[in-house]
C-alpha atoms as a PDB file:
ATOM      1  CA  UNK A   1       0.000   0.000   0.000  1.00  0.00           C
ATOM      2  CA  UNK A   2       1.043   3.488  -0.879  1.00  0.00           C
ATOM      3  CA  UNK A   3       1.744   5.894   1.923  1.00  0.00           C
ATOM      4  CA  UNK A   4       0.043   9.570   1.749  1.00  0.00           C
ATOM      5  CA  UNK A   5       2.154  12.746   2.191  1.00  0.00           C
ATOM      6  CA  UNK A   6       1.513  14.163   5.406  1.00  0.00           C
ATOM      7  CA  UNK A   7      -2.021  16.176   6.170  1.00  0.00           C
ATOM      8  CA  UNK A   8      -1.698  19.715   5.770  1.00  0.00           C
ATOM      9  CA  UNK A   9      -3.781  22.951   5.890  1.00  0.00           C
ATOM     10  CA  UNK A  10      -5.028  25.684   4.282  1.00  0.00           C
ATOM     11  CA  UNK A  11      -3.276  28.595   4.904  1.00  0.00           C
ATOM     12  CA  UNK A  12      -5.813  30.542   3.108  1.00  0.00           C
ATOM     13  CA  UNK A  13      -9.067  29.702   1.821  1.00  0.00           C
ATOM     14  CA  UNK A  14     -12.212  31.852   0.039  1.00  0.00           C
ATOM     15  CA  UNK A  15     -14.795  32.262  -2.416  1.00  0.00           C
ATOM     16  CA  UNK A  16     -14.797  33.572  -6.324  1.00  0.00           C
ATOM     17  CA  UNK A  17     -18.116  34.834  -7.300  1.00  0.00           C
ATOM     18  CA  UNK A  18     -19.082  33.160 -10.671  1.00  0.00           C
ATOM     19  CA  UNK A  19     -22.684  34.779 -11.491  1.00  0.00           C
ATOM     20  CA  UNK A  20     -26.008  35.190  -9.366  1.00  0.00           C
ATOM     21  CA  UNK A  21     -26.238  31.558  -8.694  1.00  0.00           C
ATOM     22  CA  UNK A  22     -22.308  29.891  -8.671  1.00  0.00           C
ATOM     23  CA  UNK A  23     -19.349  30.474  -5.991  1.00  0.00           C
ATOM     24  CA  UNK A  24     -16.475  28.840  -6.894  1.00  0.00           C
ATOM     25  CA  UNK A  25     -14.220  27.623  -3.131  1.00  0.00           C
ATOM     26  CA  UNK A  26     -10.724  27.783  -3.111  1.00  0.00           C
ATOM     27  CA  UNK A  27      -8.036  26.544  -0.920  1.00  0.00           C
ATOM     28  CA  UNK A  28      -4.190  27.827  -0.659  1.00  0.00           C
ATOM     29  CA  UNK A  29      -2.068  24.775   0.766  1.00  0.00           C
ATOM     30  CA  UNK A  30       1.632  24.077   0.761  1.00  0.00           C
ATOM     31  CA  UNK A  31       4.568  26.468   0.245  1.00  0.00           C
ATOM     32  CA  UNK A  32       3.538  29.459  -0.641  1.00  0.00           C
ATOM     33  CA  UNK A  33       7.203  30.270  -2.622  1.00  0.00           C
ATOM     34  CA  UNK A  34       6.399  26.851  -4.469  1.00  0.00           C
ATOM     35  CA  UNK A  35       5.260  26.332  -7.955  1.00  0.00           C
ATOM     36  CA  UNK A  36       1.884  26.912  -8.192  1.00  0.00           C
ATOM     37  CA  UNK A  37      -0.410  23.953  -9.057  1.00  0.00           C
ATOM     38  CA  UNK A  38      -4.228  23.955  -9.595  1.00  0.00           C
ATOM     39  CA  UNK A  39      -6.511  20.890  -8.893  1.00  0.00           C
ATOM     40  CA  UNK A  40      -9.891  20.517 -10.019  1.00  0.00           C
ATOM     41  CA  UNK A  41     -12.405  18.295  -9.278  1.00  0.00           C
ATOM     42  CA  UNK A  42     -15.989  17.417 -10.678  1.00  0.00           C
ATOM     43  CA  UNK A  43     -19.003  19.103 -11.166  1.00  0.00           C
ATOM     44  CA  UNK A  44     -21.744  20.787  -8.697  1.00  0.00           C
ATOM     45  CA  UNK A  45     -21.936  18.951  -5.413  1.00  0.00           C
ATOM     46  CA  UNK A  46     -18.591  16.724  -5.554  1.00  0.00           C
ATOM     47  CA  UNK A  47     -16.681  18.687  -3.040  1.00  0.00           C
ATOM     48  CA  UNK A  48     -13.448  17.948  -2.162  1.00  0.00           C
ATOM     49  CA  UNK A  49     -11.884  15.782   0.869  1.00  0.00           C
ATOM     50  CA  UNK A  50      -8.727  16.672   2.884  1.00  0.00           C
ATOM     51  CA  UNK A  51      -7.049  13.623   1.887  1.00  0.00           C
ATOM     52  CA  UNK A  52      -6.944  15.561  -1.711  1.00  0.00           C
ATOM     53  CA  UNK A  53      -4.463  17.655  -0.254  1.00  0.00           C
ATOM     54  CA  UNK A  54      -2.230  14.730   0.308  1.00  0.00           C
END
């Protein structure tokens, strides 16, 4: 079995207004002098997990 990095979090977190009805939530995690990486995930109501950060 494959181990998992360690848990981390957020060191910043918020909210992107899309239009009247969408919010888009974000989540800054790691080093914040890193290279930047985005990470999406599926459609309305999949939400992510903390393990996703590992």
């Amino acid at each position: 079995m494959r181990t998992r990095y360690p848990a981390i979090t957020p060191y910043d977190t918020g909210t992107l207004k899309g239009d009247e009805r969408h919010t888009l939530y974000y989540e800054q995690c790691g080093n914040p002098d890193g290279k930047p990486v985005v990470m999406l995930h599926g459609g309305p109501g999949g939400g992510c997990t903390e393990k996703m950060r590992q």
